[in-house]
PDB file of N, CA and C in Angstrom:
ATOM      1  N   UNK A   1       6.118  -4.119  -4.508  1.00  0.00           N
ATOM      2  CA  UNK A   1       6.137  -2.766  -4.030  1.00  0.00           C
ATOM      3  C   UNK A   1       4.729  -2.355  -3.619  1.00  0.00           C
ATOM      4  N   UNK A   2       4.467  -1.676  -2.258  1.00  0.00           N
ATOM      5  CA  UNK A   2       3.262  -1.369  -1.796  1.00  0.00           C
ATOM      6  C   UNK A   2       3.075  -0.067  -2.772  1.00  0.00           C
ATOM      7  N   UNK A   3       1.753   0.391  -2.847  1.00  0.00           N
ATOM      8  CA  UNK A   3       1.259   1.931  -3.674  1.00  0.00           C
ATOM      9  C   UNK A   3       0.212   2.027  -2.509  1.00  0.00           C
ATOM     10  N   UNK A   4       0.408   3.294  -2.318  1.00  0.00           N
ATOM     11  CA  UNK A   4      -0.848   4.009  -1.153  1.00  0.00           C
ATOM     12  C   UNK A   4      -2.188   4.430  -2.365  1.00  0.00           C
ATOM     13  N   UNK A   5      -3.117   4.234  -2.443  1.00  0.00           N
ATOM     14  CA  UNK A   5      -4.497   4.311  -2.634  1.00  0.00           C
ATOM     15  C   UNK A   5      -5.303   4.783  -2.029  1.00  0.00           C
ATOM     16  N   UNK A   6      -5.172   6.427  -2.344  1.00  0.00           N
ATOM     17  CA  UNK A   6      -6.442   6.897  -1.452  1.00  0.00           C
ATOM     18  C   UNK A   6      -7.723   7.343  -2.032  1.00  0.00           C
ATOM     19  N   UNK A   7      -7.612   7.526  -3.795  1.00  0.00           N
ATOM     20  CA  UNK A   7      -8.553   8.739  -4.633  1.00  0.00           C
ATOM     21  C   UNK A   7      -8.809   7.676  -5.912  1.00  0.00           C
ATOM     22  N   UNK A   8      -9.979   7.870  -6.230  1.00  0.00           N
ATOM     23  CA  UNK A   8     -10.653   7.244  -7.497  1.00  0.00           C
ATOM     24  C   UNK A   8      -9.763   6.757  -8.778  1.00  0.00           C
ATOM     25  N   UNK A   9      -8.716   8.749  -8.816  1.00  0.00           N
ATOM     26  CA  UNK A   9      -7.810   8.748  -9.554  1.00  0.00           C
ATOM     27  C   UNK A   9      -6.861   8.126  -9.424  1.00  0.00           C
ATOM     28  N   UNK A  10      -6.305   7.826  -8.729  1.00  0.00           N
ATOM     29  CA  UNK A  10      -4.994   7.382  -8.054  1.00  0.00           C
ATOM     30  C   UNK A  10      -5.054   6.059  -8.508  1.00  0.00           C
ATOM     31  N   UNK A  11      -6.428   5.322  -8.187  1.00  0.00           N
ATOM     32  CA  UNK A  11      -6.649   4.008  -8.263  1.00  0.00           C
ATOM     33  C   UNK A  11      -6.445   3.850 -10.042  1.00  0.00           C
ATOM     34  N   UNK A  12      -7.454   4.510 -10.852  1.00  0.00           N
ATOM     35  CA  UNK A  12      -7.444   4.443 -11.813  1.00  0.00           C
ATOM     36  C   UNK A  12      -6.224   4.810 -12.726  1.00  0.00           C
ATOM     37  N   UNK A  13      -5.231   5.572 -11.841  1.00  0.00           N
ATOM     38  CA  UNK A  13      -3.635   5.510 -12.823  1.00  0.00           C
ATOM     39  C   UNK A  13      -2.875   4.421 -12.480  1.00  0.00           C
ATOM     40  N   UNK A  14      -2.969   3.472 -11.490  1.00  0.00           N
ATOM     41  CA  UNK A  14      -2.873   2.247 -11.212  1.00  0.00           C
ATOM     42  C   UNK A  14      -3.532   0.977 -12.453  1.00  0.00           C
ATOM     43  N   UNK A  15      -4.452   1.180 -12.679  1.00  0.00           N
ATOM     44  CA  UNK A  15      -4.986   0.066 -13.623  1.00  0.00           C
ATOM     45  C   UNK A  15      -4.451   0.869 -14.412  1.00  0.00           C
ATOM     46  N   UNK A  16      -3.870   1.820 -15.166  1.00  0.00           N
ATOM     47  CA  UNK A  16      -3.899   1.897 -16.373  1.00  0.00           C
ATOM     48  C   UNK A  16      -2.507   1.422 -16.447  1.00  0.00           C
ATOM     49  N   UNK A  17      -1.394   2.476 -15.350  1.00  0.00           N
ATOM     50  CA  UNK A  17      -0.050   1.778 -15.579  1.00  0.00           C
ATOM     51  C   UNK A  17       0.245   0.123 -15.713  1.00  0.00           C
ATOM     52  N   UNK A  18      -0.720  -0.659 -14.765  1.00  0.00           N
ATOM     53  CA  UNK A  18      -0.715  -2.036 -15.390  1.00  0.00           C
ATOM     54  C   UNK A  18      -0.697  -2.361 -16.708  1.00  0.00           C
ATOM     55  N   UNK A  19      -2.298  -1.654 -17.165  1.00  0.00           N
ATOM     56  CA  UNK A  19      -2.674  -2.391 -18.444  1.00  0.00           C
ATOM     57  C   UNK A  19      -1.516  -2.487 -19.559  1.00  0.00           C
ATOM     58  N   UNK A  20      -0.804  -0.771 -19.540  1.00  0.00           N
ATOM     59  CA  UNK A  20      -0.260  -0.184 -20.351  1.00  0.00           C
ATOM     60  C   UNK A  20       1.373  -1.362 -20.565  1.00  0.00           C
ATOM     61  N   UNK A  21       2.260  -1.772 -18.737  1.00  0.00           N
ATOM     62  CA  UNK A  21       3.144  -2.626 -18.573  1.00  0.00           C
ATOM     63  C   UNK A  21       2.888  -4.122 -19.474  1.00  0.00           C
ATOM     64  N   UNK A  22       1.666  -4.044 -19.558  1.00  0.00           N
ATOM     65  CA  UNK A  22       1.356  -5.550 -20.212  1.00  0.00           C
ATOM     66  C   UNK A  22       1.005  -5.539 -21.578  1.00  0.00           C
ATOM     67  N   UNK A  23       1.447  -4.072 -21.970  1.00  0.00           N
ATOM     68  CA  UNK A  23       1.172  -3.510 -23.181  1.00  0.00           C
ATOM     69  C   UNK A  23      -0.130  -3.813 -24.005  1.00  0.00           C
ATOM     70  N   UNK A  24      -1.314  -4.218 -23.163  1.00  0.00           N
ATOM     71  CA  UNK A  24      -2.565  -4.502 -24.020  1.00  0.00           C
ATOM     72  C   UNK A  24      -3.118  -3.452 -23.869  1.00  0.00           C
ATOM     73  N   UNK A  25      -4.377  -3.116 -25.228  1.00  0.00           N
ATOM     74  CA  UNK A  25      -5.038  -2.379 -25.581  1.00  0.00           C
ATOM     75  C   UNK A  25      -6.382  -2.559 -24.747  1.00  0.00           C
ATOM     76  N   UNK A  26      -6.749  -0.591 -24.679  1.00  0.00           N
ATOM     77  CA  UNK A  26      -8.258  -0.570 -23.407  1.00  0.00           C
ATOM     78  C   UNK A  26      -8.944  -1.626 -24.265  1.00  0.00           C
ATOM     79  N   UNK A  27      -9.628  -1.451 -25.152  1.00  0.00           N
ATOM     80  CA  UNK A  27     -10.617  -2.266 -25.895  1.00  0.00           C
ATOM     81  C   UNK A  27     -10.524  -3.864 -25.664  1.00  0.00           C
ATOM     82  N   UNK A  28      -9.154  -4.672 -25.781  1.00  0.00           N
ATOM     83  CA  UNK A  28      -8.839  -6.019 -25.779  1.00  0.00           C
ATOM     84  C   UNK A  28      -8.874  -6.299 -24.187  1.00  0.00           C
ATOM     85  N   UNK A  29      -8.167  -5.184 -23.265  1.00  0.00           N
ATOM     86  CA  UNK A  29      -8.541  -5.690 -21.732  1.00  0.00           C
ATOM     87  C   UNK A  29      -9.977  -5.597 -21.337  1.00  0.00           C
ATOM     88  N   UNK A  30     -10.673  -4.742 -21.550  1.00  0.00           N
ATOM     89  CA  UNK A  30     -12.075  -4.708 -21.776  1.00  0.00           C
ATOM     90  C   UNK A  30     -12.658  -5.531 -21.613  1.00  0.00           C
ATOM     91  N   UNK A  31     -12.810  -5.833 -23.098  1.00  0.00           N
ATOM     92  CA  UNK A  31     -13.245  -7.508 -23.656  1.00  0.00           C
ATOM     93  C   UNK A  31     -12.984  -8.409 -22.738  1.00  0.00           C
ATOM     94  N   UNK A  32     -11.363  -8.668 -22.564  1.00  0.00           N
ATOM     95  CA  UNK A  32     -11.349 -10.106 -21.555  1.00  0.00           C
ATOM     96  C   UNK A  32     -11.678 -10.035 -20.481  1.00  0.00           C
ATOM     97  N   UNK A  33     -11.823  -8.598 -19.872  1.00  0.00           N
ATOM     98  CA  UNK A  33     -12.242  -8.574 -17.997  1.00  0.00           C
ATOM     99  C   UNK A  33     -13.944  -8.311 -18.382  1.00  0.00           C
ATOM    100  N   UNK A  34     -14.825  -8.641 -19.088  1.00  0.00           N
ATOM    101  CA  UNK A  34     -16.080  -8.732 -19.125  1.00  0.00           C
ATOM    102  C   UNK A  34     -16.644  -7.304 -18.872  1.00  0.00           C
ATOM    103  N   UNK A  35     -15.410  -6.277 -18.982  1.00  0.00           N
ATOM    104  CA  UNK A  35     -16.271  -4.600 -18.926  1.00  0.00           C
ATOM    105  C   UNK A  35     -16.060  -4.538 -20.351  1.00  0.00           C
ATOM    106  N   UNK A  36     -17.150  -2.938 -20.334  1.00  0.00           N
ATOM    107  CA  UNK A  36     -17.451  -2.607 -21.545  1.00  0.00           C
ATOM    108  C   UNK A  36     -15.121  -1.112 -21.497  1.00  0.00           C
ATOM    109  N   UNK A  37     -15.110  -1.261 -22.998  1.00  0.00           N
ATOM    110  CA  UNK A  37     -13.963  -0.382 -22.822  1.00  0.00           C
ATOM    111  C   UNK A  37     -14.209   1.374 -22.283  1.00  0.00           C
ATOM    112  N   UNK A  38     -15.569   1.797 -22.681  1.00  0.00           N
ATOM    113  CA  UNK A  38     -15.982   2.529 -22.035  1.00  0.00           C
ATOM    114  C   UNK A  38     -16.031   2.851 -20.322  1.00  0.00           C
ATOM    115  N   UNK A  39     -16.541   1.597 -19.630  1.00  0.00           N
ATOM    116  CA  UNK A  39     -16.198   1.644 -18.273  1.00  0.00           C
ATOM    117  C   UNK A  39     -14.599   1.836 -17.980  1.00  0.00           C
ATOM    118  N   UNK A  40     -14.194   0.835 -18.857  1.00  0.00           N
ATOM    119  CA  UNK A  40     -12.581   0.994 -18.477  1.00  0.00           C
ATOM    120  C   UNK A  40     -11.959   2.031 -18.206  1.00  0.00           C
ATOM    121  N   UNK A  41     -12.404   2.827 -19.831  1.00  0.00           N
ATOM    122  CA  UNK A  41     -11.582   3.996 -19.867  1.00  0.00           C
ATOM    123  C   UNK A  41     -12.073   4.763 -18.576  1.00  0.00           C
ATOM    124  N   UNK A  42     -13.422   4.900 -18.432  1.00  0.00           N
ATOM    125  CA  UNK A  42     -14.251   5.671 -16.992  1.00  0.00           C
ATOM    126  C   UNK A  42     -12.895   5.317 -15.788  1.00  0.00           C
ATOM    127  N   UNK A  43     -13.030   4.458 -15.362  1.00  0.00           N
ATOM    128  CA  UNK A  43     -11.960   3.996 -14.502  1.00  0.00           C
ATOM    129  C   UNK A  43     -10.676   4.218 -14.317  1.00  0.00           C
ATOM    130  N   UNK A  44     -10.192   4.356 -15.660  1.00  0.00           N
ATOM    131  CA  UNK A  44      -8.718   4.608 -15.470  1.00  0.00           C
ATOM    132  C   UNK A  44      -8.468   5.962 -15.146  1.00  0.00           C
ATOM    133  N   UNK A  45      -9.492   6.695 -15.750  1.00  0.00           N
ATOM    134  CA  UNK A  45      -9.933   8.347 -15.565  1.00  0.00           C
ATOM    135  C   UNK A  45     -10.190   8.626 -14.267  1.00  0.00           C
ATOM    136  N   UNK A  46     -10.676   7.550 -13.517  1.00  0.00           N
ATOM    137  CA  UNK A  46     -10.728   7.908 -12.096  1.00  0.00           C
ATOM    138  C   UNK A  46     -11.919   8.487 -11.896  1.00  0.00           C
ATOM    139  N   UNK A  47     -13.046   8.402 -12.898  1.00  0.00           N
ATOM    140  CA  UNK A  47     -14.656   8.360 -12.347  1.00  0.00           C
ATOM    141  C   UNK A  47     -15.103   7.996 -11.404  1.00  0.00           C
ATOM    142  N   UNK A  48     -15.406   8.884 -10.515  1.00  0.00           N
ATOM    143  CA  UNK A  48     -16.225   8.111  -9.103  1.00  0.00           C
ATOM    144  C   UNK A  48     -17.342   7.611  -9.160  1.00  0.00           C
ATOM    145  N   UNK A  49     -17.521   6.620  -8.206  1.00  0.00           N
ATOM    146  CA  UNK A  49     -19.013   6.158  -8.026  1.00  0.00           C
ATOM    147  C   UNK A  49     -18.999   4.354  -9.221  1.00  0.00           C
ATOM    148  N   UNK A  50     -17.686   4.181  -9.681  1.00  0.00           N
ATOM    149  CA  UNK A  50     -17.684   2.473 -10.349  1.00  0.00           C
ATOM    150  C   UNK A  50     -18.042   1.953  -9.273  1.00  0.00           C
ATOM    151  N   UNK A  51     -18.867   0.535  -9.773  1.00  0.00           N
ATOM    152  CA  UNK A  51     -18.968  -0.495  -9.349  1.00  0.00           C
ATOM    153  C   UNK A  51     -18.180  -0.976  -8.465  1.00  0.00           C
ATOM    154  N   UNK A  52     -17.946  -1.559  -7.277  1.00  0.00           N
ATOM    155  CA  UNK A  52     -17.167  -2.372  -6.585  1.00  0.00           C
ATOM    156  C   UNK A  52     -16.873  -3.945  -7.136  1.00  0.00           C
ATOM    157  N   UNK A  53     -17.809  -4.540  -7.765  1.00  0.00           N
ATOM    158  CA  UNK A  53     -17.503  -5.752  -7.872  1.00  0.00           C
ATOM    159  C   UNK A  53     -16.666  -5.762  -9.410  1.00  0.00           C
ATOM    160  N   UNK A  54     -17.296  -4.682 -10.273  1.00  0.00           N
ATOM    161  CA  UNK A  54     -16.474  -4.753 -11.265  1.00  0.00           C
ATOM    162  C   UNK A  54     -15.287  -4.050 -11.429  1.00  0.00           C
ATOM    163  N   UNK A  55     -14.899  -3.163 -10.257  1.00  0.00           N
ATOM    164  CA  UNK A  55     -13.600  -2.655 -10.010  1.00  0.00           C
ATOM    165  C   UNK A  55     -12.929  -3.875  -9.571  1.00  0.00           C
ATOM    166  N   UNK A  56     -13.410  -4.991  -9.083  1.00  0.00           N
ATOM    167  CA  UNK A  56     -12.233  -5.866  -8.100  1.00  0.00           C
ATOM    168  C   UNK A  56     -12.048  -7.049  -9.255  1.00  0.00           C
ATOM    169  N   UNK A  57     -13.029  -7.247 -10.691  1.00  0.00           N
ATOM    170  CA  UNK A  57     -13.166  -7.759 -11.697  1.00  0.00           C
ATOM    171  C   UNK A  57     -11.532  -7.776 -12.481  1.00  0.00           C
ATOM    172  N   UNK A  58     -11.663  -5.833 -12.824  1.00  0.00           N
ATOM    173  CA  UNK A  58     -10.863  -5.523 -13.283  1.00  0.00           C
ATOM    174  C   UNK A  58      -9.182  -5.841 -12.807  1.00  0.00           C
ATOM    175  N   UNK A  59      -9.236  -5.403 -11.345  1.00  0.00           N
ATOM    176  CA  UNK A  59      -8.279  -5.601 -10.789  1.00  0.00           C
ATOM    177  C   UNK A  59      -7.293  -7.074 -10.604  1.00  0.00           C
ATOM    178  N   UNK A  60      -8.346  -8.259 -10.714  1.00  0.00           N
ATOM    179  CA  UNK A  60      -8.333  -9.534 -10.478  1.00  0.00           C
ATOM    180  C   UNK A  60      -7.752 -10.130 -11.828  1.00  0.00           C
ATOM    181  N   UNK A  61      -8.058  -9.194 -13.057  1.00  0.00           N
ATOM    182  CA  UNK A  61      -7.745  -9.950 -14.677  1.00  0.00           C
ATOM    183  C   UNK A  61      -6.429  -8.889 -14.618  1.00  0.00           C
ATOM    184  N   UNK A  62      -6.354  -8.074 -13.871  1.00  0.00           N
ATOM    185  CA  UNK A  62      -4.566  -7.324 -14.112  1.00  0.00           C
ATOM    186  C   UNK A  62      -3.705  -8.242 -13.242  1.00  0.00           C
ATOM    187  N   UNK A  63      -4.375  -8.845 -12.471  1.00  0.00           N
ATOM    188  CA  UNK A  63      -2.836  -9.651 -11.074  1.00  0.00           C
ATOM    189  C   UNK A  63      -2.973  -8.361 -10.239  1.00  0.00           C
ATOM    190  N   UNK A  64      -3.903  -7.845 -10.185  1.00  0.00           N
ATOM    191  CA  UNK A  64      -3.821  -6.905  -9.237  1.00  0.00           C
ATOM    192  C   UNK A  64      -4.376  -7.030  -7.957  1.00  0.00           C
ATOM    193  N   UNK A  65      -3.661  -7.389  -6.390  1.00  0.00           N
ATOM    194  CA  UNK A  65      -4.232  -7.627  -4.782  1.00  0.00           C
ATOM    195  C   UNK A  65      -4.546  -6.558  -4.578  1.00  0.00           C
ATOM    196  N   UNK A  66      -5.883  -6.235  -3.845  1.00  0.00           N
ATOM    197  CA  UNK A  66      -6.024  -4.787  -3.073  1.00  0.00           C
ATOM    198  C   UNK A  66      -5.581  -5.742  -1.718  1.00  0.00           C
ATOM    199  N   UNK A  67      -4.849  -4.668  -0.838  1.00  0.00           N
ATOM    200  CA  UNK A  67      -4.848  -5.181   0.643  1.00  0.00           C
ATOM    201  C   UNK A  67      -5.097  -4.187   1.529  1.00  0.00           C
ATOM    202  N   UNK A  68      -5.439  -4.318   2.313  1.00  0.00           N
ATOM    203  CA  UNK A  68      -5.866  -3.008   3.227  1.00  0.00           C
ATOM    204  C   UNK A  68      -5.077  -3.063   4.547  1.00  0.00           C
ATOM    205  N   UNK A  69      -4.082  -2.033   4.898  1.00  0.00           N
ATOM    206  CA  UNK A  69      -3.984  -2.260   6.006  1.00  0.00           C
ATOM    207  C   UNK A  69      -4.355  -1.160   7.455  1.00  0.00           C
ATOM    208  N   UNK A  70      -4.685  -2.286   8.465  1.00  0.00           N
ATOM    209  CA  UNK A  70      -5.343  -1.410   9.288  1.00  0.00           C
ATOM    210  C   UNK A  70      -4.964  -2.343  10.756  1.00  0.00           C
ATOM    211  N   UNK A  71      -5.336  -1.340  12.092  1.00  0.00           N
ATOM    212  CA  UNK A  71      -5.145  -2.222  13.453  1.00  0.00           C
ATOM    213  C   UNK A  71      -5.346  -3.422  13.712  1.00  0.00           C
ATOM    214  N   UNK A  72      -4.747  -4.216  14.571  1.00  0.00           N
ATOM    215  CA  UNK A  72      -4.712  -5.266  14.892  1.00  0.00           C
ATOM    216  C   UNK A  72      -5.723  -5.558  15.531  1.00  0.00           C
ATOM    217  N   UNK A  73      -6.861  -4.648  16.317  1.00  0.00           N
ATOM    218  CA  UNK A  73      -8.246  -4.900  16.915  1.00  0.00           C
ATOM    219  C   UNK A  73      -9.230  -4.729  15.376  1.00  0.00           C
ATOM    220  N   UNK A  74      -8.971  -3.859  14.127  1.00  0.00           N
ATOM    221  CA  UNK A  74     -10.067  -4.193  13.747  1.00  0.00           C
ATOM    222  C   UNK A  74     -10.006  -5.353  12.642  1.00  0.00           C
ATOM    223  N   UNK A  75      -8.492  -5.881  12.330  1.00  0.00           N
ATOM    224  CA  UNK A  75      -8.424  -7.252  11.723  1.00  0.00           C
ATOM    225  C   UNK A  75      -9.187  -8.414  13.107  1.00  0.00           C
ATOM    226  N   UNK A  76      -8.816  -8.224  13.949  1.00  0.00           N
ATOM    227  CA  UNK A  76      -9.165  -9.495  15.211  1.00  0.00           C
ATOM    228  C   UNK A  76     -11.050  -9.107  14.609  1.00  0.00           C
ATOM    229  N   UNK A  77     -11.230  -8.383  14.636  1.00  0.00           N
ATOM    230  CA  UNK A  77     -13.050  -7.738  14.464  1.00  0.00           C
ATOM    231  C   UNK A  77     -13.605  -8.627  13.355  1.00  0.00           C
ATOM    232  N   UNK A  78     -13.070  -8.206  12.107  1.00  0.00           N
ATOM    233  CA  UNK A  78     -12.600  -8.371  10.492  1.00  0.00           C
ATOM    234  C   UNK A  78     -13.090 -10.198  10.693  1.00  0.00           C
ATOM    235  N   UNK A  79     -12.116 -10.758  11.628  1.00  0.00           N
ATOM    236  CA  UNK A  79     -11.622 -12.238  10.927  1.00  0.00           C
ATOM    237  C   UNK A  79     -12.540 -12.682  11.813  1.00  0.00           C
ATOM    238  N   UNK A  80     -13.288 -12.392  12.862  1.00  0.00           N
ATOM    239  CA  UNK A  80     -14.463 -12.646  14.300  1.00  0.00           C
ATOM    240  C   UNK A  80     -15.602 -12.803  13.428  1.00  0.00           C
ATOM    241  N   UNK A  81     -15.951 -11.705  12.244  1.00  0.00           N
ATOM    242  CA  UNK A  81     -17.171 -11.460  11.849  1.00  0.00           C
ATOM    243  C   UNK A  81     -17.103 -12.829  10.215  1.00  0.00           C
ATOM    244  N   UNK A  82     -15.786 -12.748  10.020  1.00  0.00           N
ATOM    245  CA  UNK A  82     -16.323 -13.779   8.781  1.00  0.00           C
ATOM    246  C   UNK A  82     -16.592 -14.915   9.525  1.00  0.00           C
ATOM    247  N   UNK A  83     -15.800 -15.367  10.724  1.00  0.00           N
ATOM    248  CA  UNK A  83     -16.537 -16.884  10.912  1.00  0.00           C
ATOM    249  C   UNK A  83     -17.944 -16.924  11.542  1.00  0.00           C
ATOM    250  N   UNK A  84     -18.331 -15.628  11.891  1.00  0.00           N
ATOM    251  CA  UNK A  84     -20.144 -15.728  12.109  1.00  0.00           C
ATOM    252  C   UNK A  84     -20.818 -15.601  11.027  1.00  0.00           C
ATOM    253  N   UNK A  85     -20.132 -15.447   9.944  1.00  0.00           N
ATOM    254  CA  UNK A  85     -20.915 -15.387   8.562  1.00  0.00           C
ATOM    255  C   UNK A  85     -21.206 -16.750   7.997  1.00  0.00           C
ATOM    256  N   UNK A  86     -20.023 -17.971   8.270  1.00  0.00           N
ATOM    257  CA  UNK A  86     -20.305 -19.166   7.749  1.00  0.00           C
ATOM    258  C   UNK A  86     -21.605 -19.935   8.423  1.00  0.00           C
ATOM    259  N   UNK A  87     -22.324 -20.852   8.050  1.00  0.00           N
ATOM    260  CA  UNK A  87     -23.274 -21.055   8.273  1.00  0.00           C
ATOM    261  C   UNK A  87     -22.615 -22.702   9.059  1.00  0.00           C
ATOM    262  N   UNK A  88     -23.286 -22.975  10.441  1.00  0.00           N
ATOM    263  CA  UNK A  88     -23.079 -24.560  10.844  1.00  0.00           C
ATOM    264  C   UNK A  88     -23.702 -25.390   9.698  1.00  0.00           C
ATOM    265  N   UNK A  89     -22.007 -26.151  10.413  1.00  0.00           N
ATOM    266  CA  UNK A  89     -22.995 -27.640   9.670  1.00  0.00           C
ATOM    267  C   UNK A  89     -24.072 -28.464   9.828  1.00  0.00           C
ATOM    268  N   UNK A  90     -24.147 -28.992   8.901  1.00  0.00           N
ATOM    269  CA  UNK A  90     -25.733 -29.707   9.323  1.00  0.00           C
ATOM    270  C   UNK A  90     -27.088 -28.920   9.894  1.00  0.00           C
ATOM    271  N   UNK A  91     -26.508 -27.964   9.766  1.00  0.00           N
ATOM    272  CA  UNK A  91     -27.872 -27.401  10.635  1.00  0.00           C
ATOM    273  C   UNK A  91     -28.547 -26.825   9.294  1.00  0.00           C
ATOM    274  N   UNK A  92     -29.862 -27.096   8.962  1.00  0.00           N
ATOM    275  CA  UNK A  92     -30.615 -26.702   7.792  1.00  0.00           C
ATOM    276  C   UNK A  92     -31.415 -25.076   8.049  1.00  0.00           C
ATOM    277  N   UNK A  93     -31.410 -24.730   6.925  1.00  0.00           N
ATOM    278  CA  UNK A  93     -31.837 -23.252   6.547  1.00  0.00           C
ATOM    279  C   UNK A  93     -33.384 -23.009   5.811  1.00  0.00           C
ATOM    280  N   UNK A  94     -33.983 -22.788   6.851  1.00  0.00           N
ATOM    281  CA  UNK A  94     -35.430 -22.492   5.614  1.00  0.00           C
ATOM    282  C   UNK A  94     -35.153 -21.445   4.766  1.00  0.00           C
ATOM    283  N   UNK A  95     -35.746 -21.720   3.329  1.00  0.00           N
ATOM    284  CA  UNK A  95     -35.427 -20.732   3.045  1.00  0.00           C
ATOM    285  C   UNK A  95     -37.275 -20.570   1.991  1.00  0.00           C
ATOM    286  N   UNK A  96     -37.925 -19.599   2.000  1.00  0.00           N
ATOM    287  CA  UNK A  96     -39.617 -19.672   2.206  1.00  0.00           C
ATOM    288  C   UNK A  96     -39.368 -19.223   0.474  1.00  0.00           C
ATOM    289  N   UNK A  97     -40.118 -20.023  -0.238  1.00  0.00           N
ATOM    290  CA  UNK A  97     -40.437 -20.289  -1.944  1.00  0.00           C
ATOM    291  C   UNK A  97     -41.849 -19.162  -2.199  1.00  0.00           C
ATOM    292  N   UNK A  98     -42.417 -19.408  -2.839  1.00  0.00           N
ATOM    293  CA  UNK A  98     -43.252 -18.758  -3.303  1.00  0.00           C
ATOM    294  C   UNK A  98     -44.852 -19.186  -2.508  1.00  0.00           C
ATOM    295  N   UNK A  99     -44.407 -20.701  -2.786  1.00  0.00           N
ATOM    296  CA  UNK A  99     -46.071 -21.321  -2.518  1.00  0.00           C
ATOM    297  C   UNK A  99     -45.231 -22.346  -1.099  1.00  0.00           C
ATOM    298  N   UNK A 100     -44.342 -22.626  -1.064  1.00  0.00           N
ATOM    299  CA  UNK A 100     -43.730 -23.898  -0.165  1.00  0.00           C
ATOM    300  C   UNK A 100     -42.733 -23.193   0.261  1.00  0.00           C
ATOM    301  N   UNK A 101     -42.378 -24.156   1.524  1.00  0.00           N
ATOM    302  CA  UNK A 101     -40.985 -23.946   2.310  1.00  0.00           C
ATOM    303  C   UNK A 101     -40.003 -24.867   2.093  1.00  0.00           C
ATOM    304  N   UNK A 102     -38.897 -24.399   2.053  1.00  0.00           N
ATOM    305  CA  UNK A 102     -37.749 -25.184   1.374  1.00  0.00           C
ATOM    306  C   UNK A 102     -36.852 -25.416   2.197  1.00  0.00           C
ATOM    307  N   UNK A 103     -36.282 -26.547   2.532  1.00  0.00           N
ATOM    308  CA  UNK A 103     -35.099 -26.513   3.649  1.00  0.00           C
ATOM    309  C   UNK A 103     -33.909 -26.952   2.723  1.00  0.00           C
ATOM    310  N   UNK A 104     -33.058 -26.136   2.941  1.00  0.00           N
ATOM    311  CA  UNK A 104     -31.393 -26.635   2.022  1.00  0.00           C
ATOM    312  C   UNK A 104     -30.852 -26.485   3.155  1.00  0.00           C
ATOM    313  N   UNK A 105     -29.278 -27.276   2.835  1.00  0.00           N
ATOM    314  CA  UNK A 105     -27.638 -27.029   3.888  1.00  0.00           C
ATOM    315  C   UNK A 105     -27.384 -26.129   3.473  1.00  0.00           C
TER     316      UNK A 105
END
């Protein structure tokens, strides 16, 4: 079933109705998703301004996909820009050390 996600809150009554379906405790999901239960609870409360990586943390130890959907020009954009992100092969990368220059793949 899709859920529309537009508000901090919204998101955060989402993780909780999970947690709650899987009947584990804030403190024990906490623990295993590497947040403190404090953040958690922040989150489920729908505190603005969490972390992104540890919102997608959280989301990732519930079975939870974010998907986004949006136009077909700015997915074509979207999927254009990750393959200019990968780096060629073989082709080496300086990458400048402290005292020396370093070339890695």
């Amino acid at each position: 079933m899709k859920i529309s996600i537009s508000t901090p809150t919204e998101l955060g009554r989402l993780i909780r109705a999970v947690r709650k379906v899987e009947q584990v405790r804030q403190d024990d999901a906490a623990g295993a998703m590497g947040v403190s239960d404090v953040y958690l609870g922040r989150l489920e409360n729908g505190a603005p301004g969490a972390r992104l990586d540890k919102v997608f943390r959280v989301l990732k130890e519930l079975g939870v996909q974010l998907e986004v959907e949006v136009r077909d020009a700015v997915a074509e954009k979207f999927d254009a820009a990750g393959r200019a992100d990968k780096k060629p092969a073989g082709r080496p990368k300086a990458r400048i050390g402290r005292r020396k220059v370093l070339l890695t793949e």
